[in-house]
C-alpha atoms as a PDB file:
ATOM      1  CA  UNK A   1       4.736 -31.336 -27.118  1.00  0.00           C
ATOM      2  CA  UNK A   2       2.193 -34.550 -27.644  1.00  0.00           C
ATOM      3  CA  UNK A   3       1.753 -33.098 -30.872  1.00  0.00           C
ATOM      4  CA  UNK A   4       5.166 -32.672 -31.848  1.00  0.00           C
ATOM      5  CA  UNK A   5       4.582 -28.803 -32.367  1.00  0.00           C
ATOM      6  CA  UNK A   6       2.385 -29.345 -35.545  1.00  0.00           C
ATOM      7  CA  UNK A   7      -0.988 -28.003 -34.822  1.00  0.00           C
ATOM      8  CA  UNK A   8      -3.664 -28.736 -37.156  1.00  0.00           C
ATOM      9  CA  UNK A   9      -7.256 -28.310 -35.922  1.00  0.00           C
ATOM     10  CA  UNK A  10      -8.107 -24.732 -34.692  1.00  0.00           C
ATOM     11  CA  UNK A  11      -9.100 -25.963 -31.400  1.00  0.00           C
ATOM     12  CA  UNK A  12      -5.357 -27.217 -30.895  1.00  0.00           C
ATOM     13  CA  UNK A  13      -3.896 -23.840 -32.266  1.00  0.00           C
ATOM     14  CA  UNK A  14      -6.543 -21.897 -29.987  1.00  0.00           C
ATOM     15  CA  UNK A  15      -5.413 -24.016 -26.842  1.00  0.00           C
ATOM     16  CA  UNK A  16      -1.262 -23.353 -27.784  1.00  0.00           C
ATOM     17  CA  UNK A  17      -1.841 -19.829 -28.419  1.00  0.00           C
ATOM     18  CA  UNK A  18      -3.884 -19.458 -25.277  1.00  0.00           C
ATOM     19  CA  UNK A  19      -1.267 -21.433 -23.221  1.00  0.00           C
ATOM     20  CA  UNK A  20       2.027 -18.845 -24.324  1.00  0.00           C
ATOM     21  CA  UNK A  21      -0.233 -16.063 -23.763  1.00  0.00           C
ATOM     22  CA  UNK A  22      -1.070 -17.083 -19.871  1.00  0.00           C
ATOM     23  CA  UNK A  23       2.786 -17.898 -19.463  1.00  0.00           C
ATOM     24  CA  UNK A  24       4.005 -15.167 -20.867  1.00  0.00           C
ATOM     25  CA  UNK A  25       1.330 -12.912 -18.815  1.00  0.00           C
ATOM     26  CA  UNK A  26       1.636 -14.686 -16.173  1.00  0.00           C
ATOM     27  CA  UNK A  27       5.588 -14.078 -15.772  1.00  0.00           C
ATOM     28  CA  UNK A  28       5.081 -10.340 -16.299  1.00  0.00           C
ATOM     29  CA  UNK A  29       2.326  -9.720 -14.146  1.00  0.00           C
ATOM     30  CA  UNK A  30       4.673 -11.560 -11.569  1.00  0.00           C
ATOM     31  CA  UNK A  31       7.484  -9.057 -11.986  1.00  0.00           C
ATOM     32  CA  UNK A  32       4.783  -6.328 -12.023  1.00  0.00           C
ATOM     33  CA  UNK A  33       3.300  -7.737  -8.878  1.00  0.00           C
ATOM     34  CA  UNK A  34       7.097  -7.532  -7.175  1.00  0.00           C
ATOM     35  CA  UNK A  35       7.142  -3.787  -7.672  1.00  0.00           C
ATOM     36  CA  UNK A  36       4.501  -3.436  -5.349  1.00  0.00           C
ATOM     37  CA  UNK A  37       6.365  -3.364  -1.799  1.00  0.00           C
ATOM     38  CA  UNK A  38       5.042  -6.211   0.698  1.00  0.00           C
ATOM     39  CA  UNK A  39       5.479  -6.640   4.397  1.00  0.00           C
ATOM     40  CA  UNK A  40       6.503 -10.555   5.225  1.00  0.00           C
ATOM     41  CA  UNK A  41       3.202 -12.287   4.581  1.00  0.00           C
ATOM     42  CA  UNK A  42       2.410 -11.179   1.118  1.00  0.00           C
ATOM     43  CA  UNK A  43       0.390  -8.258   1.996  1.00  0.00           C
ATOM     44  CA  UNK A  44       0.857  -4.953   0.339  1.00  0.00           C
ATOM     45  CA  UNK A  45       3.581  -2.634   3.180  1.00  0.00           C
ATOM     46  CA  UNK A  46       2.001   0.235   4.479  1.00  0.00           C
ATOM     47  CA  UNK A  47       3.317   3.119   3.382  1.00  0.00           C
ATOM     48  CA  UNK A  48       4.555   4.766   7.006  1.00  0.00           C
ATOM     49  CA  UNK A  49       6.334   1.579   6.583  1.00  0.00           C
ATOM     50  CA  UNK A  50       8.140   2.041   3.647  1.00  0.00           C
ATOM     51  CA  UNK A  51       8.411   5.592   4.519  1.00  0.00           C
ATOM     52  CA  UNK A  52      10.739   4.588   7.666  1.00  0.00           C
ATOM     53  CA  UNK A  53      12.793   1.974   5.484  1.00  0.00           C
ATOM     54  CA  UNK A  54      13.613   5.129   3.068  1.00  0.00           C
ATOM     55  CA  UNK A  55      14.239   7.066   6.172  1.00  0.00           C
ATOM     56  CA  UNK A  56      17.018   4.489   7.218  1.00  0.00           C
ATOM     57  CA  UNK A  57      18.089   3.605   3.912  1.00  0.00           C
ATOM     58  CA  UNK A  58      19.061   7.496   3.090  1.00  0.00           C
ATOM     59  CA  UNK A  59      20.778   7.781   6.314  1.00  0.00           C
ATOM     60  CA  UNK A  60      22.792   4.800   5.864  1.00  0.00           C
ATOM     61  CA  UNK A  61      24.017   6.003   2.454  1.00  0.00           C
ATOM     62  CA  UNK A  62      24.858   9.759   3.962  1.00  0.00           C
ATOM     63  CA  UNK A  63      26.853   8.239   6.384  1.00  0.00           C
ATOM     64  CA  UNK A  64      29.251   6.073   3.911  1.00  0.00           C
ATOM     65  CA  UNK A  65      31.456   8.949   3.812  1.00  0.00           C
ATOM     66  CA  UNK A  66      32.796  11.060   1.137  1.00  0.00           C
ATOM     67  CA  UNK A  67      30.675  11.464  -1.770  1.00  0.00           C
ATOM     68  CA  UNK A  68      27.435   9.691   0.120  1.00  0.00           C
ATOM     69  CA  UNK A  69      25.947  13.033   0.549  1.00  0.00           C
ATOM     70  CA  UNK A  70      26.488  14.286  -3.011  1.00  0.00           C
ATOM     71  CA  UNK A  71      24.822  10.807  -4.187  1.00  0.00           C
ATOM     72  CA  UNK A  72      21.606  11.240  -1.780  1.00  0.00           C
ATOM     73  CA  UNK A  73      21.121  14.368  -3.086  1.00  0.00           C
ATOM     74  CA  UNK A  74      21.815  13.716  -6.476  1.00  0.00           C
ATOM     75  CA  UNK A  75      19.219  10.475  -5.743  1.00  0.00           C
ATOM     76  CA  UNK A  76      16.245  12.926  -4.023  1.00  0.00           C
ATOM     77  CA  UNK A  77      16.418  15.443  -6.954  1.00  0.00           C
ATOM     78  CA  UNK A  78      15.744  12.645  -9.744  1.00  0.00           C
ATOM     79  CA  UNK A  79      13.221  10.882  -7.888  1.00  0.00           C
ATOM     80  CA  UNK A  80      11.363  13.402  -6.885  1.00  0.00           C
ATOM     81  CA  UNK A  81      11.955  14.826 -11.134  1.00  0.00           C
ATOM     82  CA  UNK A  82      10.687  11.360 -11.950  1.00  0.00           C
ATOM     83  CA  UNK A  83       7.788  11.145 -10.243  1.00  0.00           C
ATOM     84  CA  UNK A  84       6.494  14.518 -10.713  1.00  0.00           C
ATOM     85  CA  UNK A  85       6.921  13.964 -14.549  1.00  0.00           C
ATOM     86  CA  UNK A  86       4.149  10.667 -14.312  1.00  0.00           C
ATOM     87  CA  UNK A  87       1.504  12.404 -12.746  1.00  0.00           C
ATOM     88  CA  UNK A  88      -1.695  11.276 -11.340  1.00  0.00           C
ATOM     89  CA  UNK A  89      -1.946   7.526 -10.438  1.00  0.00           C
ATOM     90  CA  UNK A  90      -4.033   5.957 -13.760  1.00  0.00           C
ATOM     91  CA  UNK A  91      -6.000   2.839 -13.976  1.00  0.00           C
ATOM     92  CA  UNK A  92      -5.535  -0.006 -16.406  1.00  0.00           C
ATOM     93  CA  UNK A  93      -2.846  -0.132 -19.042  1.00  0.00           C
ATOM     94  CA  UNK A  94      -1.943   3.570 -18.370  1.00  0.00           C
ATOM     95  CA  UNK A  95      -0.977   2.747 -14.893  1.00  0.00           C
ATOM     96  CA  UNK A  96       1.210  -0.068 -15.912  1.00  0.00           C
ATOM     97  CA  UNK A  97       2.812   1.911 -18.759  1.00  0.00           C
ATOM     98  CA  UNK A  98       3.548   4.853 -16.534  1.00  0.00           C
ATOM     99  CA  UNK A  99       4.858   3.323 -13.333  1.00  0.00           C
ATOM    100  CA  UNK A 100       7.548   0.854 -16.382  1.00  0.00           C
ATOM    101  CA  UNK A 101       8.429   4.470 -17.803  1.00  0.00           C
ATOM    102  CA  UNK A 102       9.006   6.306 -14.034  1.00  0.00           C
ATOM    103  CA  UNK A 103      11.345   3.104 -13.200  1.00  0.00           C
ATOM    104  CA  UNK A 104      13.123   3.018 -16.262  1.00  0.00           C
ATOM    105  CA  UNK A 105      13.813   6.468 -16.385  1.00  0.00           C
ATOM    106  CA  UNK A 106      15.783   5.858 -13.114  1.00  0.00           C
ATOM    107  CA  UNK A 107      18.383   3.060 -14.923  1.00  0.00           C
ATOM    108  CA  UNK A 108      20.965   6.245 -15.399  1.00  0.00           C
ATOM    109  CA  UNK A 109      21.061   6.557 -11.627  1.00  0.00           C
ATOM    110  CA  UNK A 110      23.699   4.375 -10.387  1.00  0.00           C
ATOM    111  CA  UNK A 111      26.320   5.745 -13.080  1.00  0.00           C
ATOM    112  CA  UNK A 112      25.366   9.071 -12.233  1.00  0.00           C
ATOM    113  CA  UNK A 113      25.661   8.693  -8.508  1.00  0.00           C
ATOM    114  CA  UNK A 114      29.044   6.933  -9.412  1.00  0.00           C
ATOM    115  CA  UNK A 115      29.781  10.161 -10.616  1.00  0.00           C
ATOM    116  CA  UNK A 116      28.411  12.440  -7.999  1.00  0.00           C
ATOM    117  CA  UNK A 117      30.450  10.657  -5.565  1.00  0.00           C
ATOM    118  CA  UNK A 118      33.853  10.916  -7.276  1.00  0.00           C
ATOM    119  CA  UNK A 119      33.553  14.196  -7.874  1.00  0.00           C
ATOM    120  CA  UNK A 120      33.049  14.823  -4.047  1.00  0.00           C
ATOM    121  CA  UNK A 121      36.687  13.007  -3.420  1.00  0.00           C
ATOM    122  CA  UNK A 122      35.335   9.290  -2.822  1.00  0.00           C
ATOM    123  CA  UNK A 123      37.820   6.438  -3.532  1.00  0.00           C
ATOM    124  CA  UNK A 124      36.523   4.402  -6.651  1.00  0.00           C
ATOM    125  CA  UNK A 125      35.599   1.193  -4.716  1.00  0.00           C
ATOM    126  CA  UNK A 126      33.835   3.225  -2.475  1.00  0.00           C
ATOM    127  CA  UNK A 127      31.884   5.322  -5.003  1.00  0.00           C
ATOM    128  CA  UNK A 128      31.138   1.983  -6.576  1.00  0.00           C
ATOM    129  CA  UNK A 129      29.570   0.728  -3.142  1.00  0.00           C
ATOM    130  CA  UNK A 130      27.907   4.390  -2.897  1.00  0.00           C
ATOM    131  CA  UNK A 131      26.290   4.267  -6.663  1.00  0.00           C
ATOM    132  CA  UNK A 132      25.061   1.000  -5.556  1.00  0.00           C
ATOM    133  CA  UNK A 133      23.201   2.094  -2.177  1.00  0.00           C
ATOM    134  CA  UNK A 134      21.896   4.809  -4.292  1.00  0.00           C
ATOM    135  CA  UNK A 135      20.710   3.360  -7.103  1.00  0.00           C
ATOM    136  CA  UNK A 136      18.548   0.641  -4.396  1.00  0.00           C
ATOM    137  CA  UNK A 137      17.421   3.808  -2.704  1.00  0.00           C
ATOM    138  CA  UNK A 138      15.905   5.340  -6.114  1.00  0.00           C
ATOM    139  CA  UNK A 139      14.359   2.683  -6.906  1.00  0.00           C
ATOM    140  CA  UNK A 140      12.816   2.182  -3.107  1.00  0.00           C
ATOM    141  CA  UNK A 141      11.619   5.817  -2.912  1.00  0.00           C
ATOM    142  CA  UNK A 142       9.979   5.856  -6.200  1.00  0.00           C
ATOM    143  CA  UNK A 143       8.256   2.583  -5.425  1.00  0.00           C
ATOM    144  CA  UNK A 144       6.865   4.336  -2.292  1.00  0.00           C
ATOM    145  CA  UNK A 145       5.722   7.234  -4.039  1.00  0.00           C
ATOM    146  CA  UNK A 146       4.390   4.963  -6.881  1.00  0.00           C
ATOM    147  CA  UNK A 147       2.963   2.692  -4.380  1.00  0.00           C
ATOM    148  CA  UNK A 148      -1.210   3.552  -5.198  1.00  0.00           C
ATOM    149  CA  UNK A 149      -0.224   3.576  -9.295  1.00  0.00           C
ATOM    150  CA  UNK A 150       1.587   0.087  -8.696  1.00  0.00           C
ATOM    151  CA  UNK A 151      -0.880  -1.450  -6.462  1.00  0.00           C
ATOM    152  CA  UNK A 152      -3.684  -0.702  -9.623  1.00  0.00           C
ATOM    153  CA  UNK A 153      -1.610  -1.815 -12.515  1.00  0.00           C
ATOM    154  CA  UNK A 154      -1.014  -4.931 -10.687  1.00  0.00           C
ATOM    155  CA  UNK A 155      -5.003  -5.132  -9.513  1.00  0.00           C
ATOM    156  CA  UNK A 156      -5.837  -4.411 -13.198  1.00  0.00           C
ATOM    157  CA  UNK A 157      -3.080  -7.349 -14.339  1.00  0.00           C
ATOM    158  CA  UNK A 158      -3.995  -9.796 -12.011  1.00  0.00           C
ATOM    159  CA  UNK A 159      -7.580  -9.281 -13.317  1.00  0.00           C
ATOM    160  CA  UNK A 160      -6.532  -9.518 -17.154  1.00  0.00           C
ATOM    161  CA  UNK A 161      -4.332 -12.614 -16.636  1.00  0.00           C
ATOM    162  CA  UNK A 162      -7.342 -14.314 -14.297  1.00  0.00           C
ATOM    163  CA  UNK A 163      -9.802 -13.686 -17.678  1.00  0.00           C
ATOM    164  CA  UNK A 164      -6.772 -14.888 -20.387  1.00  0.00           C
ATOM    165  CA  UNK A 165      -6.665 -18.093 -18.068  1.00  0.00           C
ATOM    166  CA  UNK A 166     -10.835 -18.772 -18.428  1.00  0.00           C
ATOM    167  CA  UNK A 167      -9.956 -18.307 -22.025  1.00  0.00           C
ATOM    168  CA  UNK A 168      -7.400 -20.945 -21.980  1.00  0.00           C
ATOM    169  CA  UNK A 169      -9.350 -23.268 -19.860  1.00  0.00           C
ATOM    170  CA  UNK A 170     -12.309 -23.243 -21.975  1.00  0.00           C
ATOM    171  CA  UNK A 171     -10.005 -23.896 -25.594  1.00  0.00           C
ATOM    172  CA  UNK A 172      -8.506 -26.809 -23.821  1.00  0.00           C
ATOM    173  CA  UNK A 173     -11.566 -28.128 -22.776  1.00  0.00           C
ATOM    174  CA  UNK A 174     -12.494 -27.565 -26.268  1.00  0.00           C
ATOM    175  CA  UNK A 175      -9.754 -29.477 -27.572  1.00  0.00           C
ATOM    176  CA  UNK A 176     -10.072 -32.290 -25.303  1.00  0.00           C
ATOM    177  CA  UNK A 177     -13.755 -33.014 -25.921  1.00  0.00           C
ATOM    178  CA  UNK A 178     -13.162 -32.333 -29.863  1.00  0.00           C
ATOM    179  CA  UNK A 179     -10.357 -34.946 -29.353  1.00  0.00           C
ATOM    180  CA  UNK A 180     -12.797 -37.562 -27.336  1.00  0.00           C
ATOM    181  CA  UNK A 181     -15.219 -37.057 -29.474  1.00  0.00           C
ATOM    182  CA  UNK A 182     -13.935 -37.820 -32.963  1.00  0.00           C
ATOM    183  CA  UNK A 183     -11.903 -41.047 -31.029  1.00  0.00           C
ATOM    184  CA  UNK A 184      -8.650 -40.218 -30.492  1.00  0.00           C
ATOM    185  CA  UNK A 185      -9.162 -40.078 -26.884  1.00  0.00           C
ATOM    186  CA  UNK A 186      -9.272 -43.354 -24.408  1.00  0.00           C
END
């Protein structure tokens, strides 16, 4: 902005470029940090934890009524298809890319339970309510059993993003003292 977006040294086209890269990092490797499920106080859940929410969460939707059952099921089977399809827990940019492509593959899952459920004899607001519960559900259980591939990707993020930020640092600091220097500082 104090430039009015026209970048003319290197050291000032360095220090922008270096700047959207950090943000734009930085606001991914927060969302990728979020997939990893945390207890109250930041730290990562343990996973008899998370195994007892999933517990209660499955339980809840089986007892919505007609339909709920179908939907669990239907839920179980694709997870568990999912996850067995990803494999062994990777380091690095592998991780990251297979834990994205074992949660997206899951987006169909609220339609389909939506389905499930009707098909069982639910009432259409309450399928609705059921493909909901379900979908949350998928998403919790393959969290949990992507919990050791999630908890690396983010390690390995938080650990690229830390060295893009030295990078920045040092081409601002750069462009500061190149600034200063040739008098267009104080």
């Amino acid at each position: 902005l104090h430039s009015t977006f026209t970048l003319r040294t290197w050291p000032a086209i360095v220090s922008s470029v270096s700047l959207a890269i950090v943000v734009v990092t930085g606001l991914f490797g927060r969302y990728l940090y979020r997939l990893v499920p945390r207890v109250a106080d930041g730290r990562a859940a343990p996973t008899d934890e998370i195994a007892s929410d999933v517990d209660h969460a499955v339980m809840a939707l089986r007892a919505l009524g007609p339909g709920a059952v179908e939907a669990a099921d239907l839920v179980e089977d694709r997870v568990e298809a999912v996850v067995a399809k990803t494999g062994k827990a990777r380091t690095g940019f592998g991780a990251i890319a297979s834990s994205l492509h074992a949660l997206w593959r899951l987006r169909g899952l609220r339609p389909a339970a939506r389905v499930a459920a009707m098909a069982a004899g639910a009432p259409a607001d309450a399928a609705g309510e059921i493909a909901s519960a379900a979908a949350a559900i998928g998403r919790l259980i393959a969290r949990y059993d992507l919990i050791d591939q999630l908890a690396r990707a983010a390690s390995f993020w938080r650990g690229l993003h830390r060295n893009l930020v030295i990078v920045m640092l040092i081409a601002a600091s750069l462009h500061v003292s190149i600034a200063a220097y040739l008098g267009f500082g104080i």
